[in-house]
N, C-alpha and C. Protein backbone atom coordinates (compact mmCIF):
# COMPACT_ATOMS: atom_id res chain seq x y z
N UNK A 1 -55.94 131.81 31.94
CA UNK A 1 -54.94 130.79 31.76
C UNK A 1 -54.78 130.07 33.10
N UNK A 2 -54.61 128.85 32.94
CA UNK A 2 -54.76 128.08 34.57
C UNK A 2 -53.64 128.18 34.93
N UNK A 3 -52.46 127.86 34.32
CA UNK A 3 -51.19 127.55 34.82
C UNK A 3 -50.16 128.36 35.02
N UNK A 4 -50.69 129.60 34.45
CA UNK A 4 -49.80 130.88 33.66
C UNK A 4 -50.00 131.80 34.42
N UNK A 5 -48.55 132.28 34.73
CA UNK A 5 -48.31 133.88 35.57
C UNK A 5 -47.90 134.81 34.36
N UNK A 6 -47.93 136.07 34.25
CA UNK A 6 -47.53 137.10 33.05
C UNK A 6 -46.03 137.15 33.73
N UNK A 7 -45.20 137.07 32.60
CA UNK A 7 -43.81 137.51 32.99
C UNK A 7 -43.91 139.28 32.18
N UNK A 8 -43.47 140.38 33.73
CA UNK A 8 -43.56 141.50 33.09
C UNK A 8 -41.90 142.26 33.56
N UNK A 9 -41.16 141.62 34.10
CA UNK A 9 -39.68 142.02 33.84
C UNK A 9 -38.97 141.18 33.51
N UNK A 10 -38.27 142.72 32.96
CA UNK A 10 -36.95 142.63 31.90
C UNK A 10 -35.78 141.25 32.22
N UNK A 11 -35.63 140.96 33.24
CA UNK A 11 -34.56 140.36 34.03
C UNK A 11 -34.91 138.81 33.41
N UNK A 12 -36.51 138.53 33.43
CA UNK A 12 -37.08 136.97 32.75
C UNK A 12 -36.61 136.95 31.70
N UNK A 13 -37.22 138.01 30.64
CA UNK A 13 -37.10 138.12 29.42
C UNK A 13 -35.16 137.42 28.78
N UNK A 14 -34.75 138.39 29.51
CA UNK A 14 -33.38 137.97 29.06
C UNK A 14 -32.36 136.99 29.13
N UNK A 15 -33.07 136.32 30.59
CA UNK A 15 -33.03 134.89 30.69
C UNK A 15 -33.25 134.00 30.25
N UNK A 16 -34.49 133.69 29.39
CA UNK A 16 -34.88 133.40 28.48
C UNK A 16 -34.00 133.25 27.14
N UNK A 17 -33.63 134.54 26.84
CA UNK A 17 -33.23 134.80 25.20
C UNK A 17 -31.84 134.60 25.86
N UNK A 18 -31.12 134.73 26.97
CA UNK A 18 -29.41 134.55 26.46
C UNK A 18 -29.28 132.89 27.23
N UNK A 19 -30.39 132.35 27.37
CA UNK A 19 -29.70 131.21 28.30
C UNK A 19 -30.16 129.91 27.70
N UNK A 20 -31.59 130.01 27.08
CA UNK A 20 -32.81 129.09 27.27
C UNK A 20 -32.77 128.71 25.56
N UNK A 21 -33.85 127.61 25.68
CA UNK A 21 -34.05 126.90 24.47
C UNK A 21 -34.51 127.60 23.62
N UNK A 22 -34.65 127.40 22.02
CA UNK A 22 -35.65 128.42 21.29
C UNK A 22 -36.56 127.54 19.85
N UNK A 23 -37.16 127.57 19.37
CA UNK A 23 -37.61 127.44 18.34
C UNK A 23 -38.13 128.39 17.49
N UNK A 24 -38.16 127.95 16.23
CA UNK A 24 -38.63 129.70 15.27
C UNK A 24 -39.33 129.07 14.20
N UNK A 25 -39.88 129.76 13.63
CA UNK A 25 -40.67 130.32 12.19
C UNK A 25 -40.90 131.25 11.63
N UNK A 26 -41.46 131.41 10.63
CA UNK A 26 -41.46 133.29 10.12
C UNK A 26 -42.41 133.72 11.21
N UNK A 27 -43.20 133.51 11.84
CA UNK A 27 -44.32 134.22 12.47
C UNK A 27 -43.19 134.58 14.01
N UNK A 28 -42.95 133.57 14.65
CA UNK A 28 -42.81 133.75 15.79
C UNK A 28 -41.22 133.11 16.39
N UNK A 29 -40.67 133.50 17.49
CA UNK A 29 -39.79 132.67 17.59
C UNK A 29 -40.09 132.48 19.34
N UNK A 30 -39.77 131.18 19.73
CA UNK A 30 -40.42 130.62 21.44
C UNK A 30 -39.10 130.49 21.47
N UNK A 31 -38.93 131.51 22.78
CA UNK A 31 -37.57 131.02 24.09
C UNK A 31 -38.46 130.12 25.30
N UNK A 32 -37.56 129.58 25.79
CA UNK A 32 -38.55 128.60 26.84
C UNK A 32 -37.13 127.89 27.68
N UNK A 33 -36.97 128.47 29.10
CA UNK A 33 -36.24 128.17 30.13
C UNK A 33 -36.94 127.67 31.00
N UNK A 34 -36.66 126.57 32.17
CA UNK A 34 -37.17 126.33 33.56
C UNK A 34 -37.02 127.16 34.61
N UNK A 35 -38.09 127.51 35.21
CA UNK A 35 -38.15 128.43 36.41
C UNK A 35 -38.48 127.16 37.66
N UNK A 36 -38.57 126.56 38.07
CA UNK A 36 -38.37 125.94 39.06
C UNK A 36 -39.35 125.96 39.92
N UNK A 37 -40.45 126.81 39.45
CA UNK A 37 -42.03 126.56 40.31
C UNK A 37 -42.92 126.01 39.86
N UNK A 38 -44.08 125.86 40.25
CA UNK A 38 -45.32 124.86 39.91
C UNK A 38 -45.57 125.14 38.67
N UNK A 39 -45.48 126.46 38.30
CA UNK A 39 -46.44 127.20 36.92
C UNK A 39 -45.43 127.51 36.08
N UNK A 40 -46.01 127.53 34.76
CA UNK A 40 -45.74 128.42 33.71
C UNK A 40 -45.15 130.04 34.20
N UNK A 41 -44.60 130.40 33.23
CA UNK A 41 -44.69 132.22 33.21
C UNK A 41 -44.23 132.50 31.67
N UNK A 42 -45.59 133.60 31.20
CA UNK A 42 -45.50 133.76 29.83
C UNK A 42 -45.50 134.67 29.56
N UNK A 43 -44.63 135.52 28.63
CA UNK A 43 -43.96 136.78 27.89
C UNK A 43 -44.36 137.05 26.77
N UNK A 44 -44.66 137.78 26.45
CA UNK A 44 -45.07 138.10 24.41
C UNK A 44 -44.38 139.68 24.31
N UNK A 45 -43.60 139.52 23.01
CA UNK A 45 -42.64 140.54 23.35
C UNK A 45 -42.59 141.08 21.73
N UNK A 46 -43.00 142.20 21.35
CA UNK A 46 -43.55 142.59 19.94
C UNK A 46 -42.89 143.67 19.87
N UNK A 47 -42.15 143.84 18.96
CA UNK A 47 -41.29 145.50 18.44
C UNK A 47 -41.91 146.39 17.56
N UNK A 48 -41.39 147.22 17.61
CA UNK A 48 -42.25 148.77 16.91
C UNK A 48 -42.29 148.12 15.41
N UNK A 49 -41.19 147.75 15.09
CA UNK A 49 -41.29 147.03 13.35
C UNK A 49 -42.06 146.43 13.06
N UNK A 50 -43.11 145.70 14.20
CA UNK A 50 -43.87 144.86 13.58
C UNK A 50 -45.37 145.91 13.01
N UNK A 51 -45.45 147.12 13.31
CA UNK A 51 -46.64 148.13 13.12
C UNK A 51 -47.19 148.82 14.00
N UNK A 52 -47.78 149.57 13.69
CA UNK A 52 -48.78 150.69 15.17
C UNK A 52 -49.13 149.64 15.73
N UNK A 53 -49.47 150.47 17.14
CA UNK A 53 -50.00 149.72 18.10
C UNK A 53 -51.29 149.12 17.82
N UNK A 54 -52.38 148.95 16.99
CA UNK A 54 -53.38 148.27 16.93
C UNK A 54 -52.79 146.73 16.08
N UNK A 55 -52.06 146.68 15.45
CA UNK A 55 -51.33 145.59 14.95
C UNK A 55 -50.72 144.81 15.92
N UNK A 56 -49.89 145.78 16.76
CA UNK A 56 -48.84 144.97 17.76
C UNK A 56 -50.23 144.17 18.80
N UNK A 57 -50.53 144.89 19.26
CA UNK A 57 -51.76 144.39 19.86
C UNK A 57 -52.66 143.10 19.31
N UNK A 58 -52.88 143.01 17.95
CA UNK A 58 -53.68 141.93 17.50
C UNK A 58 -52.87 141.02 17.92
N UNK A 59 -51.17 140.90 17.24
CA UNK A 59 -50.40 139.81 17.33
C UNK A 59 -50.11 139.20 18.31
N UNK A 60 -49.98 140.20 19.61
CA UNK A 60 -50.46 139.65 21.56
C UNK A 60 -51.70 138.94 21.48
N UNK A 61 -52.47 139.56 21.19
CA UNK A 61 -54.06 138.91 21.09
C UNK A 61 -53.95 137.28 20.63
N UNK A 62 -53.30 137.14 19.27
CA UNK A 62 -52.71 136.06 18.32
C UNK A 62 -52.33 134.64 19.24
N UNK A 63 -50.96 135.22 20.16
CA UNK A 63 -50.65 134.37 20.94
C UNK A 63 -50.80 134.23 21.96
N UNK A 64 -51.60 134.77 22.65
CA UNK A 64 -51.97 134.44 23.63
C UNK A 64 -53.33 133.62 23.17
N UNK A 65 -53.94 133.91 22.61
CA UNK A 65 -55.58 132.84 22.25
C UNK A 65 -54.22 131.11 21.91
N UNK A 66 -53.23 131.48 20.92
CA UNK A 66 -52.99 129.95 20.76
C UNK A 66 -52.35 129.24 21.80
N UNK A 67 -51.19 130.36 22.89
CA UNK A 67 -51.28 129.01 23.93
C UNK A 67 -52.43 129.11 25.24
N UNK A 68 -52.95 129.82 25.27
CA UNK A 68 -54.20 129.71 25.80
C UNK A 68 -54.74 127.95 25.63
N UNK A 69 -54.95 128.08 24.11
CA UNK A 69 -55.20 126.50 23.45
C UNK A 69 -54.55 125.42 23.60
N UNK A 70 -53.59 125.76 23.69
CA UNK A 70 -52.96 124.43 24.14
C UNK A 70 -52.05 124.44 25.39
N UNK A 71 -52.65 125.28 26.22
CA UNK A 71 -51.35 125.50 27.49
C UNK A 71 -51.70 123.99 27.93
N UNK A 72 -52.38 123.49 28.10
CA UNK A 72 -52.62 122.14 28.90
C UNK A 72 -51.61 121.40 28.13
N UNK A 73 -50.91 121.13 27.07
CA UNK A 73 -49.72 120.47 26.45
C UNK A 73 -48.30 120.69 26.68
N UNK A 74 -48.37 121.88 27.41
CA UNK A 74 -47.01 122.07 28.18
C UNK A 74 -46.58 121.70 29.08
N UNK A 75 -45.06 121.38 29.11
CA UNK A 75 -44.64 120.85 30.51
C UNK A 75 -44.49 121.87 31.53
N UNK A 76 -45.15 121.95 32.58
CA UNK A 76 -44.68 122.80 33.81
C UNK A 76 -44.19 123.33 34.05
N UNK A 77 -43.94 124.30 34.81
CA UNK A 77 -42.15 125.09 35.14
C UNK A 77 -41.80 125.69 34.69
N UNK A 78 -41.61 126.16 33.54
CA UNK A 78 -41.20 127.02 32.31
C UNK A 78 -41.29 128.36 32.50
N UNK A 79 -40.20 129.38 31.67
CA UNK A 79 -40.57 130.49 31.74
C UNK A 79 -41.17 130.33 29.56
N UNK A 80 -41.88 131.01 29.13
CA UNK A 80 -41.89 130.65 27.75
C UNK A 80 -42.08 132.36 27.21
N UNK A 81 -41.39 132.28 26.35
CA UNK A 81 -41.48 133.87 25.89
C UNK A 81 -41.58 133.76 24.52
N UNK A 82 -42.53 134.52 23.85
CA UNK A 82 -42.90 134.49 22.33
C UNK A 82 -42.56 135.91 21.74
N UNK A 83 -41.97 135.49 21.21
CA UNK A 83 -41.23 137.31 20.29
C UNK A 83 -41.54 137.10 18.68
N UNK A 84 -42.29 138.09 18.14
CA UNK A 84 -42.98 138.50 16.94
C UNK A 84 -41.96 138.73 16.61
N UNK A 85 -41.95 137.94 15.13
CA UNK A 85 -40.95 137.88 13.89
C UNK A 85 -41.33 138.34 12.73
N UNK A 86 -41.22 138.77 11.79
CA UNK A 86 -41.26 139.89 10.52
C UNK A 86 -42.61 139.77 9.86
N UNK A 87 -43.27 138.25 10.03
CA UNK A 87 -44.26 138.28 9.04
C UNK A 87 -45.60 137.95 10.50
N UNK A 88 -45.01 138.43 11.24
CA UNK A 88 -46.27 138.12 13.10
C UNK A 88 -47.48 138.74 12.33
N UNK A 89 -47.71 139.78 12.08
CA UNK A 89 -48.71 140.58 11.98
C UNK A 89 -49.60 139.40 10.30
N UNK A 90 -48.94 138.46 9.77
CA UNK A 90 -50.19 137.54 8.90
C UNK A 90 -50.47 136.30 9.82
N UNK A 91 -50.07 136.89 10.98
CA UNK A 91 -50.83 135.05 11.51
C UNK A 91 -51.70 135.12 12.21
N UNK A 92 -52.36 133.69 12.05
CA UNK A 92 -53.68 133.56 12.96
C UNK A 92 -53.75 133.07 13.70
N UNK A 93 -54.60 132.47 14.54
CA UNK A 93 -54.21 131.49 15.91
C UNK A 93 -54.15 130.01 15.65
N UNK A 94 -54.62 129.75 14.50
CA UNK A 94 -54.73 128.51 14.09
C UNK A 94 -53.48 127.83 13.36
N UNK A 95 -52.70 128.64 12.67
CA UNK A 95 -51.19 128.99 12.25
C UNK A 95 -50.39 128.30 13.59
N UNK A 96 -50.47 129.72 14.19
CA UNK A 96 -49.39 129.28 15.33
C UNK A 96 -49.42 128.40 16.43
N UNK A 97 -50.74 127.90 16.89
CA UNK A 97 -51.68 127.17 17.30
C UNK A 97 -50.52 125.53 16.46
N UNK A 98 -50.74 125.04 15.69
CA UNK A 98 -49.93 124.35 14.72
C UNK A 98 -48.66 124.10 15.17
N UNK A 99 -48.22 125.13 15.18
CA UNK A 99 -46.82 125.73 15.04
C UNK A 99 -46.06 125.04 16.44
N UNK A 100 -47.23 125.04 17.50
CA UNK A 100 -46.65 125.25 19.02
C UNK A 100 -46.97 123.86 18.78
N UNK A 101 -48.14 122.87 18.47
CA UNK A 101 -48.08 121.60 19.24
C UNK A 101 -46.93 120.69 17.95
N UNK A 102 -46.64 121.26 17.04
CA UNK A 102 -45.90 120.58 15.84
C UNK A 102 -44.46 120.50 16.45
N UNK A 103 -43.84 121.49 16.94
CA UNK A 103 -42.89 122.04 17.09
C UNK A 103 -42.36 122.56 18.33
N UNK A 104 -43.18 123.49 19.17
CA UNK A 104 -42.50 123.63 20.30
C UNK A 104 -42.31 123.08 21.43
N UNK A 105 -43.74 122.61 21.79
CA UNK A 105 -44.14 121.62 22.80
C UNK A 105 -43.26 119.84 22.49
N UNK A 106 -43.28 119.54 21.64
CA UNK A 106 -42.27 118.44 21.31
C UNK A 106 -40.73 118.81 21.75
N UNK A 107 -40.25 119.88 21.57
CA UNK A 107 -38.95 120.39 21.40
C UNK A 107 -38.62 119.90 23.04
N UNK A 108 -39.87 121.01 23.68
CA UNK A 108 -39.61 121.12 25.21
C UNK A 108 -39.66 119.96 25.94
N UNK A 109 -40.43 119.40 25.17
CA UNK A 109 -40.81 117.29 26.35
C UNK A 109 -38.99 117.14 26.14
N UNK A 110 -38.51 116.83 24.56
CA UNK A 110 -37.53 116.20 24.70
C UNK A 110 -36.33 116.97 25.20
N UNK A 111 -36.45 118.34 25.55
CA UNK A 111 -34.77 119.21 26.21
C UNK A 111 -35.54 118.82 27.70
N UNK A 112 -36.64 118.44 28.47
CA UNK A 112 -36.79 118.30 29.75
C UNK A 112 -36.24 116.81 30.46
N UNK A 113 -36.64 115.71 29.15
CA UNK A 113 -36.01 114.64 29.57
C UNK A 113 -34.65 114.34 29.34
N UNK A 114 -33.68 115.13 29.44
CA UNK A 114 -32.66 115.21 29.51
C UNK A 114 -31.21 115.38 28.76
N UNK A 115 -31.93 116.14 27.76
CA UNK A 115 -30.63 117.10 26.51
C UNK A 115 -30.18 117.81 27.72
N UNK A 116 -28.62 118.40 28.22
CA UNK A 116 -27.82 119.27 28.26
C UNK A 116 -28.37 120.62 27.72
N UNK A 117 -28.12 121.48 28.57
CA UNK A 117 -28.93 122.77 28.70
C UNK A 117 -27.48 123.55 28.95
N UNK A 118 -27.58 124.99 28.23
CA UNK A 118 -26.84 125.59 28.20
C UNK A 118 -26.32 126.34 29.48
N UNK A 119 -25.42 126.43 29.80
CA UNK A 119 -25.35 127.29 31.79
C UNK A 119 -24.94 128.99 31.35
C-alpha cells in the first residue's frame, strides 16, 4: 500500500468509532477520522461472530485487496477503520470494492470540504 501505515492500537481504533465519520452496509461498516499526517492509517477490525479464524482472515484478506484498489481515491490524512458486519464473511472484493468508491470515498471528499465534524 503506498500511502498506508497499519493502525495496530486500541487508542486509533476508538477514535475512530467514538469521534469520526462512518458509513455502512451489510458487509462492512468504514469509520474514517483525520490524523493530521501525510498518510493514511488503516484498521480492519473482525469479531469472533463473524467465524473461525480462517474466515475472519479471508474477510481481512477481502478488504484489504479492495482498498488496496482504490487507495489512490482517497483523500489523505485519514485514519480509516473497516469493521466486519454480519454478512462480511459473503463478500468479495469486487462488492466492497463498489461499496468504497460508491459510497465512502464520496462521503469523505464531501465531510473534508467542510461539513462540521463532531469534537
Amino acid at each position: 500500500m503506498l500511502f498506508t501505515e497499519i493502525i495496530k492500537d486500541n487508542k486509533s481504533f476508538l477514535r475512530c468509532y467514538r469521534r469520526g465519520g462512518y458509513c455502512a452496509c451489510h458487509y462492512l461498516c468504514v469509520y474514517y477520522i483525520k490524523n493530521d499526517s501525510p498518510m493514511n492509517r488503516l484498521g480492519i477490525s473482525v469479531g469472533k461472530k463473524q467465524g473461525k479464524a480462517v474466515i475472519r482472515n479471508r474477510i481481512k484478506r477481502v478488504f484489504r485487496a479492495a482498498y488496496r484498489l482504490s487507495e489512490l481515491e482517497f483523500p489523505i490524512g485519514y485514519d480509516i477503520v473497516f469493521m466486519a458486519r454480519g454478512e462480511g464473511a459473503a463478500a468479495d472484493t469486487r462488492e466492497v470494492m463498489g461499496f468504497i468508491k460508491k459510497r465512502v470515498i464520496p462521503k469523505m471528499n464531501e465531510d473534508a470540504k467542510g461539513r462540521k465534524k463532531k469534537k
